[in-house]
Protein backbone atom coordinates (compact mmCIF):
# COMPACT_ATOMS: atom_id res chain seq x y z
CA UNK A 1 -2.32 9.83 10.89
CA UNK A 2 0.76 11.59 9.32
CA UNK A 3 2.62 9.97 6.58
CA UNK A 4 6.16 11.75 5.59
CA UNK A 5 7.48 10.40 1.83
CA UNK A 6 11.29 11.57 1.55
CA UNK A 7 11.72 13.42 -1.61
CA UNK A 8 14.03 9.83 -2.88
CA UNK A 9 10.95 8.04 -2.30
CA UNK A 10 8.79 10.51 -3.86
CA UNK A 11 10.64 10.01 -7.32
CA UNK A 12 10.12 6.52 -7.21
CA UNK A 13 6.72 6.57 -6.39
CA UNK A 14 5.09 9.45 -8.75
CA UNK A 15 6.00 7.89 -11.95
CA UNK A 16 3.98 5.63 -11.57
CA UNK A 17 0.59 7.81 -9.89
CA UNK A 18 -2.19 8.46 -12.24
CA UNK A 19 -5.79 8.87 -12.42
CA UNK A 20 -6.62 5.27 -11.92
CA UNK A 21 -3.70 4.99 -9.45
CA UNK A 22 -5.32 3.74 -5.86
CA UNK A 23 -2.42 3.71 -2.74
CA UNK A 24 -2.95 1.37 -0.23
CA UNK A 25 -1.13 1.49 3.11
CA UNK A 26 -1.39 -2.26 4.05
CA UNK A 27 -0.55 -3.73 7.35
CA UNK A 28 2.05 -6.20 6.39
CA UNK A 29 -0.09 -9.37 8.78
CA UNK A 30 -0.02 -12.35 5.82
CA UNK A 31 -3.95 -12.10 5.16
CA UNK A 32 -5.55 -10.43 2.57
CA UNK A 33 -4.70 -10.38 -1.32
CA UNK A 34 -1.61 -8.00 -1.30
CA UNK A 35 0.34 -9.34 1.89
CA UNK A 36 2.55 -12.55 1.51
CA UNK A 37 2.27 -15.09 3.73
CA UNK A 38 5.41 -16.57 5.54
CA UNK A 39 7.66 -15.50 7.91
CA UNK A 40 8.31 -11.97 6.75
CA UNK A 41 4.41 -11.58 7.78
CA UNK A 42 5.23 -12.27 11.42
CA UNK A 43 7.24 -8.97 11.67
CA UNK A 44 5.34 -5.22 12.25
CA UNK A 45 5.68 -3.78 8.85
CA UNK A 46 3.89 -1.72 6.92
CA UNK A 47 3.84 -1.48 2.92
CA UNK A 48 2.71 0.87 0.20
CA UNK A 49 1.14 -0.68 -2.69
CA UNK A 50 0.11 1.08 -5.62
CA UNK A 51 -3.01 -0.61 -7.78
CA UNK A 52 -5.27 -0.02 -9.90
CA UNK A 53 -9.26 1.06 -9.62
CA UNK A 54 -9.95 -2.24 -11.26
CA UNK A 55 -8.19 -4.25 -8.73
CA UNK A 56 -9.77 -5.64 -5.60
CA UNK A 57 -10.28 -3.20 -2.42
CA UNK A 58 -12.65 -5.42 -0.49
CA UNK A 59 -9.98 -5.47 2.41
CA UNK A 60 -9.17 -1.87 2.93
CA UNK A 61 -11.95 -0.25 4.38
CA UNK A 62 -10.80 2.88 5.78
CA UNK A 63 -10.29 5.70 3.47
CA UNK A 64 -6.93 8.26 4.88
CA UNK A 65 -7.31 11.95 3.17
């Protein structure tokens, strides 16, 4: 899996990387703790979502390098 940020995105998205910084590429389905429920949930999409190491993981299982 390939996954090309443009360099507009990138400046939005650095500030806010750092050492405790965990990205998450969540399928965008309604279930689990970051994906709202609704009808935006019915739609294929995709989101980025930037936590913290503190914050729960339990539904992402597969690490991307």
């Amino acid at each position: 899996m390939q996954l090309t940020v443009t360099a507009a995105a990138l400046t939005i998205i650095q500030p806010k990387l750092d050492d405790r910084t965990v990205t998450l590429l969540s399928y965008d389905d309604g279930v689990g703790p970051y994906s709202p429920h609704g009808l935006e949930a019915l739609q294929i999409a995709f989101k980025l979502i930037l936590i913290t190491d503190h914050m729960p993981m339990d539904d992402y299982e597969l690490k991307i390098d």
